[in-house]
PDB file of N, CA and C in Angstrom:
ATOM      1  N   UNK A   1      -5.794  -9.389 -20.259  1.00  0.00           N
ATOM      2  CA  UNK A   1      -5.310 -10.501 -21.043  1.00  0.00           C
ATOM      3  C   UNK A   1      -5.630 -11.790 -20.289  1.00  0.00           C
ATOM      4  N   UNK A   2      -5.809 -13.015 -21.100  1.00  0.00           N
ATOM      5  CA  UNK A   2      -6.364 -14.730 -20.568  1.00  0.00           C
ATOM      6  C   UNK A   2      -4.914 -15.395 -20.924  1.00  0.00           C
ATOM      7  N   UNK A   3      -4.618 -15.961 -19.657  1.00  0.00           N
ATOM      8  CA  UNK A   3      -3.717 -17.413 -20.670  1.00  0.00           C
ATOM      9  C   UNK A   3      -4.608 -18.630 -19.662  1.00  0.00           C
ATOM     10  N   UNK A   4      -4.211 -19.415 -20.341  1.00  0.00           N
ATOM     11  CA  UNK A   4      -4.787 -21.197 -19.764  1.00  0.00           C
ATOM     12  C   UNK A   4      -3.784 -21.671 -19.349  1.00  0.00           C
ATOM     13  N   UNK A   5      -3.743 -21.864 -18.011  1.00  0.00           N
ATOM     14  CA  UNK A   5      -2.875 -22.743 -17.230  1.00  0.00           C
ATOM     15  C   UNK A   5      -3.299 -23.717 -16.556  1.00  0.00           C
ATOM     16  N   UNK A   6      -3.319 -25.316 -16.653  1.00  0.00           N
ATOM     17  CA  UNK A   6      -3.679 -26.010 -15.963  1.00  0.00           C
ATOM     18  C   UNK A   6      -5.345 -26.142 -15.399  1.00  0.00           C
ATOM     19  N   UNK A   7      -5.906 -26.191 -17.201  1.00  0.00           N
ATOM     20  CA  UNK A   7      -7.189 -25.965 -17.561  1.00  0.00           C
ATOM     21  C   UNK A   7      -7.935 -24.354 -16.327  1.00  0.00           C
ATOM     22  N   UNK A   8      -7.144 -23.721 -16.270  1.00  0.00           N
ATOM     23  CA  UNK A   8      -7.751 -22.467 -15.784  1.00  0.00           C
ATOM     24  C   UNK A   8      -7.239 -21.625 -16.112  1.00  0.00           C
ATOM     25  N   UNK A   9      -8.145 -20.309 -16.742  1.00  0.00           N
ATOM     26  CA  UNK A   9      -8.253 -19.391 -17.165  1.00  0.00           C
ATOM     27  C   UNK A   9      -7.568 -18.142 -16.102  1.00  0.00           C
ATOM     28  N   UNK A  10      -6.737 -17.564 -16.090  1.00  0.00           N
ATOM     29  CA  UNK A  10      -5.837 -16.640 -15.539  1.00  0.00           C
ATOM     30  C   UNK A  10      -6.318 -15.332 -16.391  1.00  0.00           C
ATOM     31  N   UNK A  11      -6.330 -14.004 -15.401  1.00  0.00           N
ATOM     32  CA  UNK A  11      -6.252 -13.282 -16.187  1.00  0.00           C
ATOM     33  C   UNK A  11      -4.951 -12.367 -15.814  1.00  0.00           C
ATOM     34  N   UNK A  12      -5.011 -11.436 -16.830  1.00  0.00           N
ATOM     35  CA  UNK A  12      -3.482 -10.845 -15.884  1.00  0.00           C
ATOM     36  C   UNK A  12      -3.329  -9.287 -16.612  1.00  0.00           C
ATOM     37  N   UNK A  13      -2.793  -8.625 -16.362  1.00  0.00           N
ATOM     38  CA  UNK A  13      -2.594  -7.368 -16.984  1.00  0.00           C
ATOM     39  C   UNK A  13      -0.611  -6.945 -17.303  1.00  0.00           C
ATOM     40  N   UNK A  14      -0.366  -6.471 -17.737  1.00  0.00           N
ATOM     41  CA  UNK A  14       1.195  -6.473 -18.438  1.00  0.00           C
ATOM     42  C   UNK A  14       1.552  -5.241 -18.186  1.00  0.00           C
ATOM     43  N   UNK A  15       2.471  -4.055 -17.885  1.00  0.00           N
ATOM     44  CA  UNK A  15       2.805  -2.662 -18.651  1.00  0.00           C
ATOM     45  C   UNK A  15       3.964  -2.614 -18.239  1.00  0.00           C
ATOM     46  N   UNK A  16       4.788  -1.374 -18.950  1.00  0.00           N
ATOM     47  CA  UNK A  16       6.061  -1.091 -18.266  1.00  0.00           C
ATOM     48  C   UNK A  16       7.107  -2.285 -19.343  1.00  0.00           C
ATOM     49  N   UNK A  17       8.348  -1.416 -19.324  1.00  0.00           N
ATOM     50  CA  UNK A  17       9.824  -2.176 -19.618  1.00  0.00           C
ATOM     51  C   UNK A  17      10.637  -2.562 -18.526  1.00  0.00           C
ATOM     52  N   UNK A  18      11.688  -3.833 -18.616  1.00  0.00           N
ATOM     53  CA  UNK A  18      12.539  -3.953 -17.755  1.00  0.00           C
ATOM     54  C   UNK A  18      12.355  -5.292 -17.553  1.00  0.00           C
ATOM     55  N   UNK A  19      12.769  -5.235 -16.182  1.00  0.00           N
ATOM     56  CA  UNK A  19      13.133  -6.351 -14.945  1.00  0.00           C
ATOM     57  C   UNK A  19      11.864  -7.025 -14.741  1.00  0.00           C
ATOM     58  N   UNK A  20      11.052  -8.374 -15.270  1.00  0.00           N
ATOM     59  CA  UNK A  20       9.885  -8.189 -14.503  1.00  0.00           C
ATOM     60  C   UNK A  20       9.496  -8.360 -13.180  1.00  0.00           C
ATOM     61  N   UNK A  21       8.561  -7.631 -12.712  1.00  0.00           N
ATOM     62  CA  UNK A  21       7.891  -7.453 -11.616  1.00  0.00           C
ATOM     63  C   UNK A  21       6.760  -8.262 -11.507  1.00  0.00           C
ATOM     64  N   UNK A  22       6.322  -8.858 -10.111  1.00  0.00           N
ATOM     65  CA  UNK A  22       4.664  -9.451 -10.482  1.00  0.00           C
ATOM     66  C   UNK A  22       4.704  -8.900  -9.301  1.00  0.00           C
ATOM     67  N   UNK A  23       3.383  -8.513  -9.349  1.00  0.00           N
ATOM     68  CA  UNK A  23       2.088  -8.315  -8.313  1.00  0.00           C
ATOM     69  C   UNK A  23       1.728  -9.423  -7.341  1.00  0.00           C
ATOM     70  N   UNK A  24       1.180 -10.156  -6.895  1.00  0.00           N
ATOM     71  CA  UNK A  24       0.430 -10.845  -6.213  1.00  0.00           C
ATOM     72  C   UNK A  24      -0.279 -10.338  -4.728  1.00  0.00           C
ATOM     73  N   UNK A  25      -1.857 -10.170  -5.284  1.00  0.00           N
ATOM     74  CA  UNK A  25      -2.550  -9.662  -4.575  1.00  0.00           C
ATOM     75  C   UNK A  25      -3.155 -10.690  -3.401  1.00  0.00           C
ATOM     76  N   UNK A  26      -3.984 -10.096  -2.584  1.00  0.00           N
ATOM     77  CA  UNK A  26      -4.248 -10.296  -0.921  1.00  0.00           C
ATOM     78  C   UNK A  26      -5.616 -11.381  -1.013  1.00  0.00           C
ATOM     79  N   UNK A  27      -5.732 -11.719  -0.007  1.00  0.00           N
ATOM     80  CA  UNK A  27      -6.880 -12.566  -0.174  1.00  0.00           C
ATOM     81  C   UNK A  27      -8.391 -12.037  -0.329  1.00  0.00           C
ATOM     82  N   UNK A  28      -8.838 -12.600  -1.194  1.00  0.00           N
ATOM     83  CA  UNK A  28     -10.323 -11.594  -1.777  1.00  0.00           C
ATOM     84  C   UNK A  28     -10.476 -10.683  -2.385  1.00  0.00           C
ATOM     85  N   UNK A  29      -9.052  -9.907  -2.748  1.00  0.00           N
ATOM     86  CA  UNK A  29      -8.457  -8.742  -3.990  1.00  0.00           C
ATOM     87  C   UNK A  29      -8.250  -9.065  -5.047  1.00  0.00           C
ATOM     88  N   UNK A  30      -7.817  -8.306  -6.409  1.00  0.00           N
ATOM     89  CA  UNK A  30      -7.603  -8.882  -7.558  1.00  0.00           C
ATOM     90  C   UNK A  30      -6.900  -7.879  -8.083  1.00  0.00           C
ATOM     91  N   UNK A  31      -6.201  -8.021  -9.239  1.00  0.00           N
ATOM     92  CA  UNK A  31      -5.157  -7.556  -9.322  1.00  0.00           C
ATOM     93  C   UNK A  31      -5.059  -5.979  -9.246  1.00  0.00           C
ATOM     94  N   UNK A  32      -6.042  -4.905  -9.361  1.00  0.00           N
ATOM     95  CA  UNK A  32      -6.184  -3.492  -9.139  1.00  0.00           C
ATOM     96  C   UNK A  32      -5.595  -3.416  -8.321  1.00  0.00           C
ATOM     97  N   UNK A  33      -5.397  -4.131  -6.942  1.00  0.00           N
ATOM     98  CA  UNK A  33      -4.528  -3.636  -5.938  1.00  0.00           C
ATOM     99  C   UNK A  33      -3.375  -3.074  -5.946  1.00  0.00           C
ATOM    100  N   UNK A  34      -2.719  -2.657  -6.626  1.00  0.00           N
ATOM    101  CA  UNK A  34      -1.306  -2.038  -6.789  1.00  0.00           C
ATOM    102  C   UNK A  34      -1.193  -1.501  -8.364  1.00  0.00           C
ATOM    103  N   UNK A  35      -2.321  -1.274  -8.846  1.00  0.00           N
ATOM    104  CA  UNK A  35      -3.188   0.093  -9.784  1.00  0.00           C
ATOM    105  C   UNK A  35      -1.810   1.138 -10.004  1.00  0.00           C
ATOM    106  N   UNK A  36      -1.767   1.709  -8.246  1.00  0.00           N
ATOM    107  CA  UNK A  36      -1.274   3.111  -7.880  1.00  0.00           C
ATOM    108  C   UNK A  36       0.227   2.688  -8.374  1.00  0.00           C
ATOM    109  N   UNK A  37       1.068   1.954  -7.698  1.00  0.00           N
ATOM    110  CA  UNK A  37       1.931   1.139  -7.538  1.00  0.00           C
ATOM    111  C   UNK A  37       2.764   1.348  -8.942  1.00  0.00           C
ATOM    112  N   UNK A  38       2.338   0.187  -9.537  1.00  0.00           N
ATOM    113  CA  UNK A  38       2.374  -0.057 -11.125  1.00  0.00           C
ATOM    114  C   UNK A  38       2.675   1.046 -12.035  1.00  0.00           C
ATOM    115  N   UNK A  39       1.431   2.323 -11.948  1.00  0.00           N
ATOM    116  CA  UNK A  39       1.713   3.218 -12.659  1.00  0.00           C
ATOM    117  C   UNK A  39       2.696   4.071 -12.219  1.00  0.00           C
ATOM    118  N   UNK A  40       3.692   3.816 -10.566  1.00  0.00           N
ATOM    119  CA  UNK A  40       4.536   4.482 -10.490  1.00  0.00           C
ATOM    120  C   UNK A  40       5.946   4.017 -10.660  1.00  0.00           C
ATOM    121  N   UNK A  41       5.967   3.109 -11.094  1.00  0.00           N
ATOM    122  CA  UNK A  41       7.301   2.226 -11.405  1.00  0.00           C
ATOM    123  C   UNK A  41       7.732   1.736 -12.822  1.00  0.00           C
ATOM    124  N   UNK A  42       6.491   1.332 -13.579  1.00  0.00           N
ATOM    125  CA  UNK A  42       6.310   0.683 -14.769  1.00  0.00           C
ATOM    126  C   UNK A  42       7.511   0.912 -15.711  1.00  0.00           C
ATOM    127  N   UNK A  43       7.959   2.229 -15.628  1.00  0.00           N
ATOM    128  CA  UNK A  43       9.189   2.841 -16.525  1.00  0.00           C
ATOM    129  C   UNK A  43      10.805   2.173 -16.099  1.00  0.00           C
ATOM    130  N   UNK A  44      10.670   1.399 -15.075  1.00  0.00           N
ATOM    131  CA  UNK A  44      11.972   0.526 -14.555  1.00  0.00           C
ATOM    132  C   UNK A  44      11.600  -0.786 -14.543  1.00  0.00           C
ATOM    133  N   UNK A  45      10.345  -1.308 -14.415  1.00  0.00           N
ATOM    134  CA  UNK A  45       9.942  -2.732 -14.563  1.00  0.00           C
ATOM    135  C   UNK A  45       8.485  -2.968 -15.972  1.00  0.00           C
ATOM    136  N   UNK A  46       8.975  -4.176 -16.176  1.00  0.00           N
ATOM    137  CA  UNK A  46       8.056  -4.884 -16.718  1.00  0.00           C
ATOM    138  C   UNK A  46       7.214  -5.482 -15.630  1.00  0.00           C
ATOM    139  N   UNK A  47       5.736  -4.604 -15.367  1.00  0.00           N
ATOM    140  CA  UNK A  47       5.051  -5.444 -14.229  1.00  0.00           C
ATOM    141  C   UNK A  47       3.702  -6.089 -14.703  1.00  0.00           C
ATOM    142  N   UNK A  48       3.813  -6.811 -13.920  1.00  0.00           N
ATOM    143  CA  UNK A  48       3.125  -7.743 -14.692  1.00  0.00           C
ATOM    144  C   UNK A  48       1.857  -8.182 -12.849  1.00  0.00           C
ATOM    145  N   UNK A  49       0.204  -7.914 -13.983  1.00  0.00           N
ATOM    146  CA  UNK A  49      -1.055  -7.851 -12.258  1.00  0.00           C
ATOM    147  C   UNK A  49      -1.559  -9.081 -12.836  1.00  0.00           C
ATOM    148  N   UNK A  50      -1.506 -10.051 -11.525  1.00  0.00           N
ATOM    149  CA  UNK A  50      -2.373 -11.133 -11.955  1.00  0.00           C
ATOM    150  C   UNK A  50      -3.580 -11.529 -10.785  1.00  0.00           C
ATOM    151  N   UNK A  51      -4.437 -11.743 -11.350  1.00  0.00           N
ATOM    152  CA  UNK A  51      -5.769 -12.219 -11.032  1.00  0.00           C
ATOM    153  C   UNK A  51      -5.441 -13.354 -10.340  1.00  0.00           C
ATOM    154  N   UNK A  52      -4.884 -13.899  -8.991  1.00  0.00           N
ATOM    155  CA  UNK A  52      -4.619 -15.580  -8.477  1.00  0.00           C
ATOM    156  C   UNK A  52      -5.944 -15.911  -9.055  1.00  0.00           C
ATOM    157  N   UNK A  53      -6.116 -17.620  -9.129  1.00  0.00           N
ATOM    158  CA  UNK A  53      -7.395 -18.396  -9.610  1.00  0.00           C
ATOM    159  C   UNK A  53      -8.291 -18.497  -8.514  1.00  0.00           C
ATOM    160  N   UNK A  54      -9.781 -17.547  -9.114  1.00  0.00           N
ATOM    161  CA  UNK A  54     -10.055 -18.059  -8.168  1.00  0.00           C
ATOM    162  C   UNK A  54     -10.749 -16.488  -7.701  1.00  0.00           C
ATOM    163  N   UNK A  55      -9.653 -15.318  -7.869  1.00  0.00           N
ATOM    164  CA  UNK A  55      -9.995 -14.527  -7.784  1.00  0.00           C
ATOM    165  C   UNK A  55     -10.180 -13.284  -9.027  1.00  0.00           C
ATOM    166  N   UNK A  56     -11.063 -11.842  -8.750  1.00  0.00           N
ATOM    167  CA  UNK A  56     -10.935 -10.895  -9.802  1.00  0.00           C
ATOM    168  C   UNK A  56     -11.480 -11.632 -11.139  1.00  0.00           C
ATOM    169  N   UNK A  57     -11.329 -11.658 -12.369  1.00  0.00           N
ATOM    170  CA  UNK A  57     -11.548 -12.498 -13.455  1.00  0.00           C
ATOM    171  C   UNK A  57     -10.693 -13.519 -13.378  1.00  0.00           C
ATOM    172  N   UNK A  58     -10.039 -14.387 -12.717  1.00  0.00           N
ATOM    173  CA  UNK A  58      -9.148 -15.650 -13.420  1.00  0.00           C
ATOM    174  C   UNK A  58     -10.452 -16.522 -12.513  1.00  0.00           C
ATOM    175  N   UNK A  59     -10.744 -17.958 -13.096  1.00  0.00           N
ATOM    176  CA  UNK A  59     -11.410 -18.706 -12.286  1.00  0.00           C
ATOM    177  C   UNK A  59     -10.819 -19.813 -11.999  1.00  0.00           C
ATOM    178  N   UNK A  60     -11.542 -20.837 -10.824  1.00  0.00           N
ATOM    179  CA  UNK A  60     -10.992 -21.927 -10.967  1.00  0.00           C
ATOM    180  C   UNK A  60     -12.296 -22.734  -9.933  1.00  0.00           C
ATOM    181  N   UNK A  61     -11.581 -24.414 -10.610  1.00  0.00           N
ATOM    182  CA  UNK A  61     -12.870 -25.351 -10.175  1.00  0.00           C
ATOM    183  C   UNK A  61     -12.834 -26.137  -8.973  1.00  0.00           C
ATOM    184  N   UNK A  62     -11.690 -25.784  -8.743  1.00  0.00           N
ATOM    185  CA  UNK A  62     -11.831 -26.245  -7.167  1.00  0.00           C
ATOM    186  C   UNK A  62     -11.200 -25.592  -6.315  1.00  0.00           C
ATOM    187  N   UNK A  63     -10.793 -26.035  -4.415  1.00  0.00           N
ATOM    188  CA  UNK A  63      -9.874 -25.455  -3.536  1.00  0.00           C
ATOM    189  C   UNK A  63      -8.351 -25.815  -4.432  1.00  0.00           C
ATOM    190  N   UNK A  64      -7.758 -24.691  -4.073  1.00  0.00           N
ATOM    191  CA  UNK A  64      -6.252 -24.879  -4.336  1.00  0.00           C
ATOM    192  C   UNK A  64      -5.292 -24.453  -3.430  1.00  0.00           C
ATOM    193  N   UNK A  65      -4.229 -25.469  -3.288  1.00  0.00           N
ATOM    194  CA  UNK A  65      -3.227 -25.466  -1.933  1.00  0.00           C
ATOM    195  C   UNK A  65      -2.893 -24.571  -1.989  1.00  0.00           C
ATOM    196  N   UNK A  66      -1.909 -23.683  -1.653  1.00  0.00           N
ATOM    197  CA  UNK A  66      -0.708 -22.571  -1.732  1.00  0.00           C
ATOM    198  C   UNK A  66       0.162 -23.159  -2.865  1.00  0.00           C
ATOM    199  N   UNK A  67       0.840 -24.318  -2.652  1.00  0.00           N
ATOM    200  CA  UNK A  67       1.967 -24.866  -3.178  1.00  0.00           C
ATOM    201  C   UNK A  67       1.160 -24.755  -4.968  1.00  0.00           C
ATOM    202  N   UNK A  68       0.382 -25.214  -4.747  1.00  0.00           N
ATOM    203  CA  UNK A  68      -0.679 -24.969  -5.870  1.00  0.00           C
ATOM    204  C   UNK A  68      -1.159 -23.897  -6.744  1.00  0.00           C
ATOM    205  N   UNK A  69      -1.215 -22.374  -6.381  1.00  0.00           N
ATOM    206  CA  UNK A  69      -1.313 -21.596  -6.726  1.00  0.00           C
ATOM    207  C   UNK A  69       0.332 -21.538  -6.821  1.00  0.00           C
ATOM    208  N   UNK A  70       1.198 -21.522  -6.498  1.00  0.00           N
ATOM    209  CA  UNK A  70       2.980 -21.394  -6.713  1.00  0.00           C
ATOM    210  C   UNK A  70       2.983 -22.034  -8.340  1.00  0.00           C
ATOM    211  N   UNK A  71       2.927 -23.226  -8.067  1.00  0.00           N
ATOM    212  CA  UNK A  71       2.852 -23.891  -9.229  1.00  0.00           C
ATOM    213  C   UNK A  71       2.489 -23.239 -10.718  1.00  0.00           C
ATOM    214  N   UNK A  72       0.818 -22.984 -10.813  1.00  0.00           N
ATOM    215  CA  UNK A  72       0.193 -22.188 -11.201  1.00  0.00           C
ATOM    216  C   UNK A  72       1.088 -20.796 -11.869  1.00  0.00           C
ATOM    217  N   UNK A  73       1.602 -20.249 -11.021  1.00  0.00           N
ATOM    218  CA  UNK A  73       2.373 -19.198 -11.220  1.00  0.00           C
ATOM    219  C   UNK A  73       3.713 -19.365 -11.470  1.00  0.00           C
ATOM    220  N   UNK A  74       4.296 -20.470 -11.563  1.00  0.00           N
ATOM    221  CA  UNK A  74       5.781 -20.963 -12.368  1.00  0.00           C
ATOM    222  C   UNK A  74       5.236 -21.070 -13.661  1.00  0.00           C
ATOM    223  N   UNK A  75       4.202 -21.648 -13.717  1.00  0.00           N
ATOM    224  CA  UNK A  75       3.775 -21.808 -15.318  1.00  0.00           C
ATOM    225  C   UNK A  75       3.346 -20.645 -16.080  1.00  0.00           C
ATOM    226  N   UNK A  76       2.486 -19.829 -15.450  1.00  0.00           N
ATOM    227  CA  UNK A  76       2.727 -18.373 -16.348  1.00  0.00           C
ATOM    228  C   UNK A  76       3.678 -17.997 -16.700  1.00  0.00           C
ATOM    229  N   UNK A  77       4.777 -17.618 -15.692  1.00  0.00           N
ATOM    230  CA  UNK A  77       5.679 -17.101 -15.529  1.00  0.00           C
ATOM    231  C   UNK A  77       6.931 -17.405 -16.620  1.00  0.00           C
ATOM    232  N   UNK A  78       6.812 -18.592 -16.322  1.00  0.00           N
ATOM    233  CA  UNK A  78       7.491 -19.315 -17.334  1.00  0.00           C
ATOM    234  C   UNK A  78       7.175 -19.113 -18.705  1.00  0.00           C
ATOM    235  N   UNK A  79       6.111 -18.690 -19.022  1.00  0.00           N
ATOM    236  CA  UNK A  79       5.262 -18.938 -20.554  1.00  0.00           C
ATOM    237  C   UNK A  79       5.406 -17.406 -20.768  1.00  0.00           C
ATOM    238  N   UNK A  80       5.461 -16.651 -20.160  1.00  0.00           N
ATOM    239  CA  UNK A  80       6.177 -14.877 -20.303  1.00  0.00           C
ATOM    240  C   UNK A  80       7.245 -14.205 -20.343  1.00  0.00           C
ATOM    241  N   UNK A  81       8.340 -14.942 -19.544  1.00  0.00           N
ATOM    242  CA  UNK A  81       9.271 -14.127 -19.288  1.00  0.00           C
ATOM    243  C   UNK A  81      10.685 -15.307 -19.231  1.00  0.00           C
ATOM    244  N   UNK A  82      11.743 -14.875 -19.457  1.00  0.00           N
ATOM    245  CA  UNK A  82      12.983 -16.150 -19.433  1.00  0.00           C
ATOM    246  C   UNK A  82      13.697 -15.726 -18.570  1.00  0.00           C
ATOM    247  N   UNK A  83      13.516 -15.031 -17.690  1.00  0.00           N
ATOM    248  CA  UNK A  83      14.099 -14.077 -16.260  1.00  0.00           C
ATOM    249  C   UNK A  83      13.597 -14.361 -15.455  1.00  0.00           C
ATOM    250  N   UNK A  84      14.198 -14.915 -13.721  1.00  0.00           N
ATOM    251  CA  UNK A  84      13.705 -15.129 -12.650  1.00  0.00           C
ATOM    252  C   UNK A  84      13.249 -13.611 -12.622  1.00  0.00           C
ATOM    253  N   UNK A  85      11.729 -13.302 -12.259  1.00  0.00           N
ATOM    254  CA  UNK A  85      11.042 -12.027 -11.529  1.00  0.00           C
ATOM    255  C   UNK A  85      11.333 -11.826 -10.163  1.00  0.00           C
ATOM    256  N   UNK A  86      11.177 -10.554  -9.894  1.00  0.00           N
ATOM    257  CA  UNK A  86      11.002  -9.929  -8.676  1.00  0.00           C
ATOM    258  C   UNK A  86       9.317 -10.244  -8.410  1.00  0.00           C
ATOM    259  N   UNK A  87       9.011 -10.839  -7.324  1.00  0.00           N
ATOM    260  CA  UNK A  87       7.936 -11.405  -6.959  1.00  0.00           C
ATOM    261  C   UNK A  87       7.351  -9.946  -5.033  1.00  0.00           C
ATOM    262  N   UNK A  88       6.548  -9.296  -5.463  1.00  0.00           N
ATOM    263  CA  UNK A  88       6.171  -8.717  -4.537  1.00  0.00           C
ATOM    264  C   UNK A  88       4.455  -9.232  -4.049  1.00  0.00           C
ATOM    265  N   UNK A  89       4.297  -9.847  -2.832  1.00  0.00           N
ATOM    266  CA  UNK A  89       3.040 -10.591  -2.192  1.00  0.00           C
ATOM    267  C   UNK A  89       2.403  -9.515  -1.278  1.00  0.00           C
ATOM    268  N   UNK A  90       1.443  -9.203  -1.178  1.00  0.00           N
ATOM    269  CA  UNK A  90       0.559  -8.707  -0.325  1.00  0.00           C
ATOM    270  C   UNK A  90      -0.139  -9.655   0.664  1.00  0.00           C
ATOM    271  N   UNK A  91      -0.235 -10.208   1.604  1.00  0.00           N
ATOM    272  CA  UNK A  91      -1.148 -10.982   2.626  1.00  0.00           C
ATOM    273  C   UNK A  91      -0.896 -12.557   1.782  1.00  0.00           C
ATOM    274  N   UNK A  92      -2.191 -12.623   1.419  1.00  0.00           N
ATOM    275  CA  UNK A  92      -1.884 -14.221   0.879  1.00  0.00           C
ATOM    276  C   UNK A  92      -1.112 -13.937  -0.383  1.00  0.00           C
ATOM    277  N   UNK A  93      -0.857 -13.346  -0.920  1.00  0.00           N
ATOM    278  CA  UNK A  93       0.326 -13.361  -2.196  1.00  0.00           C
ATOM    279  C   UNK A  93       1.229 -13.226  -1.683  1.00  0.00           C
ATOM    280  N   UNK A  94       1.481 -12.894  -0.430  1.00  0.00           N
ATOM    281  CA  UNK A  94       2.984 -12.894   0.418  1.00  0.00           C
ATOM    282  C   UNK A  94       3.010 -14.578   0.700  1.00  0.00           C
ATOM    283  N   UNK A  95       2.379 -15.073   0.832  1.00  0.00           N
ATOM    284  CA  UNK A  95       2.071 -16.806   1.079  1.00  0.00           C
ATOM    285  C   UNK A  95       2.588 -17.693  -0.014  1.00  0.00           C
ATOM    286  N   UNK A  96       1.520 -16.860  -1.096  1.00  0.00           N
ATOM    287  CA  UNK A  96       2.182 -17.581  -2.557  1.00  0.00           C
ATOM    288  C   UNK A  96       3.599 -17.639  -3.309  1.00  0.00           C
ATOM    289  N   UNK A  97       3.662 -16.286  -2.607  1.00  0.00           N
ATOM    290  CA  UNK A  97       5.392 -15.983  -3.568  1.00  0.00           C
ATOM    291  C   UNK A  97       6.488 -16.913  -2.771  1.00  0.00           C
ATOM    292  N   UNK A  98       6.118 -16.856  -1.309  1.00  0.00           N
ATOM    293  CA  UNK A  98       6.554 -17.497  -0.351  1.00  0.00           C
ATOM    294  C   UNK A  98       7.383 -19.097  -0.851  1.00  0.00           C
ATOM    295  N   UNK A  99       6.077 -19.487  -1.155  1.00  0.00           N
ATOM    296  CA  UNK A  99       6.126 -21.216  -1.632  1.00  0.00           C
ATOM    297  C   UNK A  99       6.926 -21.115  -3.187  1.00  0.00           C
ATOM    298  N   UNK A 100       6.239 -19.698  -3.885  1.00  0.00           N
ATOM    299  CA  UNK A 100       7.035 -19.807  -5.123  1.00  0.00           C
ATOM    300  C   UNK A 100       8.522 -19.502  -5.101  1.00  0.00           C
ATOM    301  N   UNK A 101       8.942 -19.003  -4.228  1.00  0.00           N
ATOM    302  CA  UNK A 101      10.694 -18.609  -3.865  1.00  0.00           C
ATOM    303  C   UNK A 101      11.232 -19.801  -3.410  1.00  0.00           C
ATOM    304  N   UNK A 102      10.457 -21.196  -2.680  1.00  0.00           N
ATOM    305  CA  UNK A 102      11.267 -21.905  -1.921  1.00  0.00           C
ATOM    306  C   UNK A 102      11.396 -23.221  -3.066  1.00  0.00           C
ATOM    307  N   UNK A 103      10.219 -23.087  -4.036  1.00  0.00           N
ATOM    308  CA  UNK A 103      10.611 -23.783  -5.127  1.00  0.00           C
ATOM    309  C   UNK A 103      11.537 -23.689  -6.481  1.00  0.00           C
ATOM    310  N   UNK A 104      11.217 -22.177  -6.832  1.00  0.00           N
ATOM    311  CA  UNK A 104      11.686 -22.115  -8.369  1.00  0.00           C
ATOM    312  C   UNK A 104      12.388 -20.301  -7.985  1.00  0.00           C
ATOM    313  N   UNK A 105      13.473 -20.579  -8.673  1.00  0.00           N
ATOM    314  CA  UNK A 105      14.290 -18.915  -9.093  1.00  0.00           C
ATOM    315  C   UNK A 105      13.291 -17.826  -8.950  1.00  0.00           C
ATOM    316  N   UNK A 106      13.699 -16.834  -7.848  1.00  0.00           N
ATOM    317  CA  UNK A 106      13.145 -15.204  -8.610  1.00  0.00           C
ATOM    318  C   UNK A 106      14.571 -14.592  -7.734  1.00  0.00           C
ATOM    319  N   UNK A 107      14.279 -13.342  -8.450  1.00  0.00           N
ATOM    320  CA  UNK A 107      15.470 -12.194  -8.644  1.00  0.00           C
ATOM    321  C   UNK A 107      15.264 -11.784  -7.222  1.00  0.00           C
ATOM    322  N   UNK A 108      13.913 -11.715  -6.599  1.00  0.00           N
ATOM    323  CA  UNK A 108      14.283 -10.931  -5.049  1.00  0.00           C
ATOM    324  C   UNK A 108      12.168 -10.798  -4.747  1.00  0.00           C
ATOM    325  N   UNK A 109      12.208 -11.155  -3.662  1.00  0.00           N
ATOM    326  CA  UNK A 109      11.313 -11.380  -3.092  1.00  0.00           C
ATOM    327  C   UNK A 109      10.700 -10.450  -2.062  1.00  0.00           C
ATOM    328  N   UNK A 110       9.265  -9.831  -1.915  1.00  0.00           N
ATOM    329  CA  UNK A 110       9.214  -8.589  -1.473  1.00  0.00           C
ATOM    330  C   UNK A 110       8.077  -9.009  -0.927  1.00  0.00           C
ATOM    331  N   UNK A 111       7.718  -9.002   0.768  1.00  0.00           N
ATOM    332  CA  UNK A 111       6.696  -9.557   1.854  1.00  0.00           C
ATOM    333  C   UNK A 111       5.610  -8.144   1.919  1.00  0.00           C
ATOM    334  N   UNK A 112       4.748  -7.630   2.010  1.00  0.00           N
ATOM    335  CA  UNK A 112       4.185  -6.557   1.977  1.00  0.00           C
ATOM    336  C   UNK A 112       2.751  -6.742   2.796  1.00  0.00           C
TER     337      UNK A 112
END
């Protein structure tokens, strides 16, 4: 799936009921990274794999800060779900969720 955020194209993948969950994958990965993951939880969460910009299919046209990609990802987030998420980061998505926890609501935050 595409949404447009802040004239960039995101891509992202959805499955599963519940609590949502996001992904945020590692630097130079894309959202397959937690493939395994996903299909073992999906039945307790709504998880939700996103492509950061930049990487996997989402693109983008220039460097972007951290705080920046956070941003980025309040606005999806926001445009999906009316529930602070459980935000789980891998390497640099541990970075992103990082900045996204110290700005805006999530349910519980997971460093990996």
């Amino acid at each position: 799936m595409k949404i447009f955020i802040k004239d960039i194209n995101i891509n992202y993948e959805v499955s599963g009921v519940g609590a949502p969950l996001i992904f945020l994958h590692g630097w130079g990965l894309n959202l397959g990274e937690f493939d395994n993951v996903a299909d073992q939880i999906n039945e307790d969460f709504k998880v939700y794999q996103i492509d950061l910009p930049g990487f996997g299919k989402s693109e983008t046209k220039e460097a972007l800060s951290v705080e920046a990609y956070a941003d980025i990802l309040y606005e999806l987030i926001s445009s999906l779900e009316k529930v602070p998420p459980v935000i789980l980061g891998h390497s640099f998505g541990g970075r992103v969720g990082i900045m996204y926890a110290s700005k805006y609501p999530v349910d519980k935050l997971i460093l990996v």
